[in-house]
Protein backbone atom coordinates (compact mmCIF):
# COMPACT_ATOMS: atom_id res chain seq x y z
CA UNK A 1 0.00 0.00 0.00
CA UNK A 2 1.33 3.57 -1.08
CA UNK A 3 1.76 5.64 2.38
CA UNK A 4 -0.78 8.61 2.87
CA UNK A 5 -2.76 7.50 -0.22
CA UNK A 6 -5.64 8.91 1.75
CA UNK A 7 -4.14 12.60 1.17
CA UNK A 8 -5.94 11.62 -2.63
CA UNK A 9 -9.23 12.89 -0.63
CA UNK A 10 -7.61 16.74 -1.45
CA UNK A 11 -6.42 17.00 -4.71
CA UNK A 12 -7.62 13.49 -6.58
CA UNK A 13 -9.93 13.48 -8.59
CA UNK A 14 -12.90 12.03 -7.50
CA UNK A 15 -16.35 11.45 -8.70
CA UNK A 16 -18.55 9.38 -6.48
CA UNK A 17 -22.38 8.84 -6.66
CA UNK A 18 -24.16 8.98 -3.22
CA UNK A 19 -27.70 7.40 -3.22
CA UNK A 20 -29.89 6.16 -0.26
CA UNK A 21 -30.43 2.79 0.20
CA UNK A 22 -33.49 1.22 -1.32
CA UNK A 23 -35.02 0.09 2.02
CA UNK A 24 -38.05 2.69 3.33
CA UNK A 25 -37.07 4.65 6.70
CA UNK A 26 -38.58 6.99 8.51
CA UNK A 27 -38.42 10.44 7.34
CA UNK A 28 -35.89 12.04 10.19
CA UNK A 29 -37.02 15.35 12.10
CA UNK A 30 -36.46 18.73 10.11
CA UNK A 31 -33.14 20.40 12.07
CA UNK A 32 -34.06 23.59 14.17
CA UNK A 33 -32.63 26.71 12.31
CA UNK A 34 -30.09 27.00 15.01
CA UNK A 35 -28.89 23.24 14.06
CA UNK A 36 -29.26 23.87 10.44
CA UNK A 37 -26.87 26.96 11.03
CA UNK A 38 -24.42 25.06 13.03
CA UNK A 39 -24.05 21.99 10.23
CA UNK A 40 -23.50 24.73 7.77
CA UNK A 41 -21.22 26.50 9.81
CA UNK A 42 -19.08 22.93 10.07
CA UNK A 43 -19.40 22.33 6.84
CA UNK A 44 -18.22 25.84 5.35
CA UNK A 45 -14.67 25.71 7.98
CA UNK A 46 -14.37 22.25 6.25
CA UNK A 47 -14.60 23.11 2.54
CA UNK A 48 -11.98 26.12 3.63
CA UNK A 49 -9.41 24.22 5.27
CA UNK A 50 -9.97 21.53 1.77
CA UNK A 51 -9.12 24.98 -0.27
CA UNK A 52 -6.71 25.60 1.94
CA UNK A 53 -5.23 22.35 1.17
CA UNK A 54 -5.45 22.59 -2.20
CA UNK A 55 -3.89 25.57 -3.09
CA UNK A 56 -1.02 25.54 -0.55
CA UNK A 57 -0.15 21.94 -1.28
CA UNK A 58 -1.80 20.13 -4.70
CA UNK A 59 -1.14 23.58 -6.54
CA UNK A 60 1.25 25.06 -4.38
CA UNK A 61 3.24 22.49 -4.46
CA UNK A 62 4.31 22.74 -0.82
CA UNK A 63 4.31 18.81 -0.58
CA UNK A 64 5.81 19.54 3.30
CA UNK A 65 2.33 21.02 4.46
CA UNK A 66 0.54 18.23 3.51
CA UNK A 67 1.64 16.61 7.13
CA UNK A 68 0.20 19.61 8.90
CA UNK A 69 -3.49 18.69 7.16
CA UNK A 70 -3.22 15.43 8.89
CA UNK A 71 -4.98 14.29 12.23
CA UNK A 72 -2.59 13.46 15.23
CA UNK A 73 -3.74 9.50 14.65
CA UNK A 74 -2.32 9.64 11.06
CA UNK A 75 0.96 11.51 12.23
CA UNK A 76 1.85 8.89 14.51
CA UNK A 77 1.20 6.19 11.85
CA UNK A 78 3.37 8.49 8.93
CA UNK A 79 6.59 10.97 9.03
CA UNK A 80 6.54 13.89 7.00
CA UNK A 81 9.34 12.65 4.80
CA UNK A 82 6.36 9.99 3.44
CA UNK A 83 4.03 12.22 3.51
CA UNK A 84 6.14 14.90 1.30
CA UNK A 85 7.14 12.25 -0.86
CA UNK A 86 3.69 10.69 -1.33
CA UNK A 87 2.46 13.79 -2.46
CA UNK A 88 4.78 14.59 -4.50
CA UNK A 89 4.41 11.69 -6.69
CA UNK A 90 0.63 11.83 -6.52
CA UNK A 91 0.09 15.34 -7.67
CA UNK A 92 3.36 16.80 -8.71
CA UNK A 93 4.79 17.77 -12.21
CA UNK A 94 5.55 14.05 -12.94
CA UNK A 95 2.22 13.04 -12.31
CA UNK A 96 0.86 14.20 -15.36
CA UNK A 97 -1.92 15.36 -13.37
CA UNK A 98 -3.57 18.75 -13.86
CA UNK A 99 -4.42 21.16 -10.98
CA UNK A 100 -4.57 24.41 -12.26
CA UNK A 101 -8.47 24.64 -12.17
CA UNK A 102 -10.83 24.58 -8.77
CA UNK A 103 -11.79 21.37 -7.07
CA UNK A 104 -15.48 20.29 -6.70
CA UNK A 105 -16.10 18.71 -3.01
CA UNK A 106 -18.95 16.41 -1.89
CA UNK A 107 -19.19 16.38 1.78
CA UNK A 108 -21.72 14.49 4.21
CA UNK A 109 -21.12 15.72 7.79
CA UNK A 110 -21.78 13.61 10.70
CA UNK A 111 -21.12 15.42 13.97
CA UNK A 112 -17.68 15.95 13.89
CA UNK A 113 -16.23 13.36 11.25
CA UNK A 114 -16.70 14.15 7.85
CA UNK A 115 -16.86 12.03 4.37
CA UNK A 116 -15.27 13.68 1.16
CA UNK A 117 -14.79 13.13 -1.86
CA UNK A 118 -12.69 15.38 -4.07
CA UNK A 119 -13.14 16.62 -7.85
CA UNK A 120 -10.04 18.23 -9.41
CA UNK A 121 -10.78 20.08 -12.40
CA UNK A 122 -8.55 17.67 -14.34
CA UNK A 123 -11.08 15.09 -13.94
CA UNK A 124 -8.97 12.00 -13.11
CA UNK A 125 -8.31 9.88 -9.74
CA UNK A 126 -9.96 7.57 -7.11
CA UNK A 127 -13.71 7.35 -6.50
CA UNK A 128 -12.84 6.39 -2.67
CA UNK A 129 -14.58 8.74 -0.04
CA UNK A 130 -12.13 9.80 2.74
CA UNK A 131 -12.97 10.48 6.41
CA UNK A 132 -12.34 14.10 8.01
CA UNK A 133 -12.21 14.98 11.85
CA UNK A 134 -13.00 17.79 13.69
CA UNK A 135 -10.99 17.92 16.81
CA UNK A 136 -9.89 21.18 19.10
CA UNK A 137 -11.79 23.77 16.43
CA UNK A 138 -10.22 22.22 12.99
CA UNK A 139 -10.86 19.70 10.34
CA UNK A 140 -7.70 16.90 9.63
CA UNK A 141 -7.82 14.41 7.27
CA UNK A 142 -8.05 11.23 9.01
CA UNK A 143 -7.86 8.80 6.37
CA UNK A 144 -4.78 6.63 6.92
C-alpha cells in the first residue's frame, strides 16, 4: 500500500455517486434553524481548510504542508518525509496530473467526522470517499 494514499481525498480526482439505500425509513425530524446553522457552519470551515489544502499543497506544491493537514492519529502512523514524498508523486509535475483549475467537493457531515470526496478540475483519480475529523476547532484528514 502507497503511504498517505488517503491525502488523494484533497487533490484526486474524485467522482462518487451517493444514493440512499433502497429500504423505506422513517423520514428524520427537520433540524431547528439553530442546528441547520451550526451543520453549515461545520461544513463551510471544512470546505476552507480543503481549499486551503489545495492551493497551498496540490497547486502550491508545498508537498511539506501536507503533514500539517493530517490528524494526530495519522501523524503517529506516517513521518513527513512519506508524507512529502507521497504527495509529491501523486500530484506533482511528474504526475501528469492537472491542478490548475478549482476542485469540486462532496461532503456528508456527521457530527464531527466528515466524508469527502474530491473533484479536481482535471477530472482523473480515485472514487474512494475519505474520512475528516474535527478535533480542538479544525478539520484533519483522518484517512490513513
Amino acid at each position: 500500500m502507497r503511504p498517505l494514499h488517503a491525502i488523494t481525498a484533497v487533490g484526486a480526482a474524485l467522482v462518487v455517486a451517493l444514493s440512499a439505500c433502497g429500504t423505506e425509513q422513517e423520514a428524520a425530524p427537520a433540524l431547528s434553524t439553530t442546528a441547520q446553522a451550526d451543520a453549515s457552519g461545520t461544513e463551510n470551515a471544512l470546505r476552507a481548510r480543503l481549499d486551503d489544502v489545495y492551493r497551498i499543497v496540490i497547486q502550491g506544491g508545498q508537498w511539506t504542508k501536507g503533514y500539517d493537514y493530517l490528524s494526530l492519529r495519522c501523524q503517529t502512523k506516517h513521518n513527513r518525509t512519506e508524507v512529502e514524498a507521497a504527495l509529491k508523486a501523486e500530484y506533482g509535475p511528474e504526475s501528469g496530473r492537472d491542478f490548475s483549475g478549482e476542485p469540486t467537493y462532496v461532503i456528508t457531515v456527521d457530527g464531527d467526522s466528515a466524508s469527502v470526496v474530491t473533484q479536481a478540475s482535471d477530472g482523473k483519480g480515485s472514487n474512494a470517499p475519505k474520512t475528516w475529523t474535527f478535533v480542538d476547532g479544525q478539520w484533519s484528514n483522518d484517512s490513513c
